[in-house]
N, C-alpha and C. Protein backbone atom coordinates (compact mmCIF):
# COMPACT_ATOMS: atom_id res chain seq x y z
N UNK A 1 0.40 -38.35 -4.34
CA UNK A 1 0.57 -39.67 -3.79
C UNK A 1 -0.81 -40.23 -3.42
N UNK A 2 -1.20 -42.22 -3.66
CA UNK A 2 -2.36 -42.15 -3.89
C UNK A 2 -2.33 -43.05 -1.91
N UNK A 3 -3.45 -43.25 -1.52
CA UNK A 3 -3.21 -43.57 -0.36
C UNK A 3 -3.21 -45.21 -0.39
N UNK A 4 -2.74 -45.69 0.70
CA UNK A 4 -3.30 -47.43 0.46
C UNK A 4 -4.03 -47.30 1.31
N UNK A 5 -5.47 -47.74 0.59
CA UNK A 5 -6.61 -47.78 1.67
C UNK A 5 -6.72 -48.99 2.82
N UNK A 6 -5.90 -50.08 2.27
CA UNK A 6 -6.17 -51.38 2.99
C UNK A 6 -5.01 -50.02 4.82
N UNK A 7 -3.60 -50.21 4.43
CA UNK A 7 -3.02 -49.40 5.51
C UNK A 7 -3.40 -48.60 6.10
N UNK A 8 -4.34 -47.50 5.23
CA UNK A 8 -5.25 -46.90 6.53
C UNK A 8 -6.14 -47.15 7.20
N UNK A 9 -6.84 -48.11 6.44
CA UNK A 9 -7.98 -49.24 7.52
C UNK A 9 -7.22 -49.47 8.65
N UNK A 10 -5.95 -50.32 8.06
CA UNK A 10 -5.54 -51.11 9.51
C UNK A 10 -5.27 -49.69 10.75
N UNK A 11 -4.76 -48.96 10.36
CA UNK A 11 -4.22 -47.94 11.57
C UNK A 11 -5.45 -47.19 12.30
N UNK A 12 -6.81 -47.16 11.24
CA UNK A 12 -8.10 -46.96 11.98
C UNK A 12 -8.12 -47.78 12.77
N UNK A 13 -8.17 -48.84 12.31
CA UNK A 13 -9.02 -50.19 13.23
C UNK A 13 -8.28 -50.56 14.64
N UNK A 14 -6.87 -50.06 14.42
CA UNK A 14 -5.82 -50.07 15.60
C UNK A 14 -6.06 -49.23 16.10
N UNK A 15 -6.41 -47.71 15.73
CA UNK A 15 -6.23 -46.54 16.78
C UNK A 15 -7.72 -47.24 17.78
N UNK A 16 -8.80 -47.32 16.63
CA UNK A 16 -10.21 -47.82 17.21
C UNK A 16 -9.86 -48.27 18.87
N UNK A 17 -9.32 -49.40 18.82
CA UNK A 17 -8.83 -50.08 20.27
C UNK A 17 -8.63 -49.23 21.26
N UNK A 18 -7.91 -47.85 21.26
CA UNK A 18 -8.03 -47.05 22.20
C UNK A 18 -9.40 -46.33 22.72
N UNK A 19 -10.32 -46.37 21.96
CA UNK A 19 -11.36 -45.90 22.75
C UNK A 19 -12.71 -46.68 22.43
N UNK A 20 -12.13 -48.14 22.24
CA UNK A 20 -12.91 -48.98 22.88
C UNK A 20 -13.81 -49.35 23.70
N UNK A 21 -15.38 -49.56 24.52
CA UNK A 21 -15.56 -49.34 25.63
C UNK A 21 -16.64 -50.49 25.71
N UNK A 22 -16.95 -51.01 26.81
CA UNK A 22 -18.30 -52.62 26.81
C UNK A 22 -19.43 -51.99 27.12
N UNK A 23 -20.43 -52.01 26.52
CA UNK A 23 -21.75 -51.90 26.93
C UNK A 23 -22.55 -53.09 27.29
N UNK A 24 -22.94 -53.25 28.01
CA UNK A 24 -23.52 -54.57 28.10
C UNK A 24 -24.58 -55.13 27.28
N UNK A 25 -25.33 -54.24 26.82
CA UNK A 25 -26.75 -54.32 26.31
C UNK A 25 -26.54 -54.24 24.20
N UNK A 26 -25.35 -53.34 24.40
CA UNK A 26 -24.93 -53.33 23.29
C UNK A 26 -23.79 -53.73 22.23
N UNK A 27 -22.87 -54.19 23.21
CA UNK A 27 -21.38 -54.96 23.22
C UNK A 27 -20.29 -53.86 23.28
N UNK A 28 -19.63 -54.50 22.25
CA UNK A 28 -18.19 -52.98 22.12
C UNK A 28 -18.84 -52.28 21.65
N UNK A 29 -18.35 -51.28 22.02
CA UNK A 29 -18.82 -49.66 21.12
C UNK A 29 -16.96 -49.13 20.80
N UNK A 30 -16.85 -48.03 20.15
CA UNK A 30 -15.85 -47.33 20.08
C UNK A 30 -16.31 -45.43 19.89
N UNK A 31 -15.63 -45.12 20.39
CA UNK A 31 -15.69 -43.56 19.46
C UNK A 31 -14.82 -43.27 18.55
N UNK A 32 -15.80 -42.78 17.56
CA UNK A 32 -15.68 -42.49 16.10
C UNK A 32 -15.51 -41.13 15.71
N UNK A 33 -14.09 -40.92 15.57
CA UNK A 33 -13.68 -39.29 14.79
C UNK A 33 -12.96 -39.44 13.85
N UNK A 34 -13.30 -40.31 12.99
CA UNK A 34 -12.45 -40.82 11.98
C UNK A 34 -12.93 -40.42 10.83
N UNK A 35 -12.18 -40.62 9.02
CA UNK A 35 -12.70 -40.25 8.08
C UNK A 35 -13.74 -40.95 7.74
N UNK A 36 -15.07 -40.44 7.64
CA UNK A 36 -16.38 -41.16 6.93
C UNK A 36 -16.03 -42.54 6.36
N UNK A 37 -14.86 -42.81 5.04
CA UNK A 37 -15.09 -43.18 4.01
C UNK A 37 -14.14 -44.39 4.47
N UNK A 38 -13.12 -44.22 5.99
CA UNK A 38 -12.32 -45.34 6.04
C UNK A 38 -13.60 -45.94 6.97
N UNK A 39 -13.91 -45.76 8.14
CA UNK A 39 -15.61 -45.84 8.28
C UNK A 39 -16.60 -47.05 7.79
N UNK A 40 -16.79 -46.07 6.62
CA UNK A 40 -17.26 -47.24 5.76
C UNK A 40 -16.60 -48.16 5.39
N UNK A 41 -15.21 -48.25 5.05
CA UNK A 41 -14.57 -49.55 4.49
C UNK A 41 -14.57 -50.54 5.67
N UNK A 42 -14.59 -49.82 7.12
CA UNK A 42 -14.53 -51.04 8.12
C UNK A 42 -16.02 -51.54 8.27
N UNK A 43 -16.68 -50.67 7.95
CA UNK A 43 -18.62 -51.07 7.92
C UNK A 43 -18.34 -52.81 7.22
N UNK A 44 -17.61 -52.19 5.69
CA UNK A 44 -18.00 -53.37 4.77
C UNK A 44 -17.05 -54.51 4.93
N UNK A 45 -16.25 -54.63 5.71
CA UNK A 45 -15.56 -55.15 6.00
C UNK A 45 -15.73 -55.93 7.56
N UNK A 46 -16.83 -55.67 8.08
CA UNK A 46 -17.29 -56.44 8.80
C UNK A 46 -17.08 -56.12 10.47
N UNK A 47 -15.93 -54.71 10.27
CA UNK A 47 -15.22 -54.53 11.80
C UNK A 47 -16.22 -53.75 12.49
N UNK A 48 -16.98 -52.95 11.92
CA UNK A 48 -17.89 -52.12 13.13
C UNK A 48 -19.13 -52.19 11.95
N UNK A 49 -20.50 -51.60 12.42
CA UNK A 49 -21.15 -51.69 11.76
C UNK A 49 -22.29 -50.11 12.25
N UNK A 50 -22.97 -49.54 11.23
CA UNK A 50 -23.55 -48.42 11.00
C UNK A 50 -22.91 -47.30 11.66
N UNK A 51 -21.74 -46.96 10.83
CA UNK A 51 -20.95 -45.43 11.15
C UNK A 51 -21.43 -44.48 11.14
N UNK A 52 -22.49 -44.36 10.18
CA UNK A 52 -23.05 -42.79 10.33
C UNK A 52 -24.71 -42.89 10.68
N UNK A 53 -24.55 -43.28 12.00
CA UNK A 53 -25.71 -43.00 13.06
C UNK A 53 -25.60 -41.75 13.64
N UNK A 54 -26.87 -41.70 14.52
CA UNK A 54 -26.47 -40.25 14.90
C UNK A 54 -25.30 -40.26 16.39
N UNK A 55 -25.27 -41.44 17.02
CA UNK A 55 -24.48 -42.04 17.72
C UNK A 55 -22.80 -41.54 17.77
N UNK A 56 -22.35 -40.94 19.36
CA UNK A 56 -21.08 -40.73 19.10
C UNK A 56 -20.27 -41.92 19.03
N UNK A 57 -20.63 -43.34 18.91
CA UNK A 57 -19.80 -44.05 19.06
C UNK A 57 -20.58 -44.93 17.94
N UNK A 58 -19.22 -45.97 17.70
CA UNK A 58 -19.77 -46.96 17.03
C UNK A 58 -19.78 -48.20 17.00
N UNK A 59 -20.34 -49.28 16.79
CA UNK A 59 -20.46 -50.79 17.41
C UNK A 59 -19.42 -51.56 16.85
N UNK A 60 -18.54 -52.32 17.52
CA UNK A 60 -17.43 -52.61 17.37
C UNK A 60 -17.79 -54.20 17.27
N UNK A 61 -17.77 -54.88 16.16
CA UNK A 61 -18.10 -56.43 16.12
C UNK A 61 -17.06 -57.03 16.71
N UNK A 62 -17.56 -58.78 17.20
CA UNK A 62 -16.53 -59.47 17.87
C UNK A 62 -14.97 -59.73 17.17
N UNK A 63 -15.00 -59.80 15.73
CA UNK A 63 -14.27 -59.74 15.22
C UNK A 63 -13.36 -58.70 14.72
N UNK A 64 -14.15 -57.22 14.91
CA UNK A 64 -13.32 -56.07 14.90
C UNK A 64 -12.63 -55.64 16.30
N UNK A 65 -13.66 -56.31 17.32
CA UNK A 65 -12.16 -55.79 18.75
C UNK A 65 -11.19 -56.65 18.68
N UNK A 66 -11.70 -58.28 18.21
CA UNK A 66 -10.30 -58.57 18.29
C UNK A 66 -8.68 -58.50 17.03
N UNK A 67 -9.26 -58.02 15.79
CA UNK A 67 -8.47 -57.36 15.17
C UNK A 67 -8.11 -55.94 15.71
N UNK A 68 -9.16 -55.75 16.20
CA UNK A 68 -7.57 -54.17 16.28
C UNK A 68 -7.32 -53.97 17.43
N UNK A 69 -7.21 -55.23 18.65
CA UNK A 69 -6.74 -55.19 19.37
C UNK A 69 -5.07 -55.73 19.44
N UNK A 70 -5.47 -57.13 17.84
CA UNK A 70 -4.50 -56.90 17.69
C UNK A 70 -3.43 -56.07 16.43
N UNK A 71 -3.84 -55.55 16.25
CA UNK A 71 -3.58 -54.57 14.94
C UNK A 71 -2.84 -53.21 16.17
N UNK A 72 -3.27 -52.97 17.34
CA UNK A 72 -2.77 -51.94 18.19
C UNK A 72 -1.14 -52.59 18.60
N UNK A 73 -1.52 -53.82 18.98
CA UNK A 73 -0.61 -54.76 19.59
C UNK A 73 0.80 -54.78 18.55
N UNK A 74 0.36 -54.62 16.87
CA UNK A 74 1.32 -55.07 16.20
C UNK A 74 2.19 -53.47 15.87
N UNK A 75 1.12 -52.34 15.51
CA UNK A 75 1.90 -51.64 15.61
C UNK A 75 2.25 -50.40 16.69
N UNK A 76 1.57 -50.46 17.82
CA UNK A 76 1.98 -49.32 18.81
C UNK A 76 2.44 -49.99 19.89
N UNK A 77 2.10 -51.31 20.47
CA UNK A 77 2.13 -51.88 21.69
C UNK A 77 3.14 -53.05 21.84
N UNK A 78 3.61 -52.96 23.26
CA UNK A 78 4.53 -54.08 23.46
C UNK A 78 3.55 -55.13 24.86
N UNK A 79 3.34 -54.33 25.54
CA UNK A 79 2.17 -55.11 26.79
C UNK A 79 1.27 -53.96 26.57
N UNK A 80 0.11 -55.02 26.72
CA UNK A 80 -1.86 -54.47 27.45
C UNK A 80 -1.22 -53.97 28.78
N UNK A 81 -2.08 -52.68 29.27
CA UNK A 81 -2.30 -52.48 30.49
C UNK A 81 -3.64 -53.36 30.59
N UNK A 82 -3.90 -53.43 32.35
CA UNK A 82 -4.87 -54.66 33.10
C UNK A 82 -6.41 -54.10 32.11
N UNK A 83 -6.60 -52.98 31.91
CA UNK A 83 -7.59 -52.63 31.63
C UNK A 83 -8.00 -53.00 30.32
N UNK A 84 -6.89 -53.18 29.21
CA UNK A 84 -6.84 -53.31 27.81
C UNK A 84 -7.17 -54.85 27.57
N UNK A 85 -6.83 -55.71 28.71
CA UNK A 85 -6.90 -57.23 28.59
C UNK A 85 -7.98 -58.09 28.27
């Protein structure tokens, strides 16, 4: 069975949202234990950018927190806790 890469993006980019975090100096960050190669598809795709730094986390663009915040929203979540908001 072959995978759909677009569907596993999205469920990366959704799990992403859970460990989400603000840096001030650096914006969103996330931590990254994900497969290299979905990774890269969110690199090129505009949602985070340089995955394989030496960095445990990775920079989460304005447009990737707010997709997989709501991408979390569509498939795990019914309400944000105060913190998620």
């Amino acid at each position: 069975m072959e995978d759909d890469e677009d569907k596993v993006d999205e469920m990366v980019l959704a799990l992403l949202f859970l460990t989400t975090f603000e840096k001030s100096r650096y914006g969103a960050r996330a931590w990254k234990g994900h497969d290299w190669n979905v990774l890269d598809r969110l690199d090129a795709k505009g949602y985070i950018s340089d995955p394989r730094s030496k960095a445990k986390s990775v920079a989460v663009t304005e447009e990737g927190v707010k997709q997989s915040r709501a991408l979390f929203m569509k498939y795990f979540g019914t309400k944000l806790s105060h913190r998620q908001q």
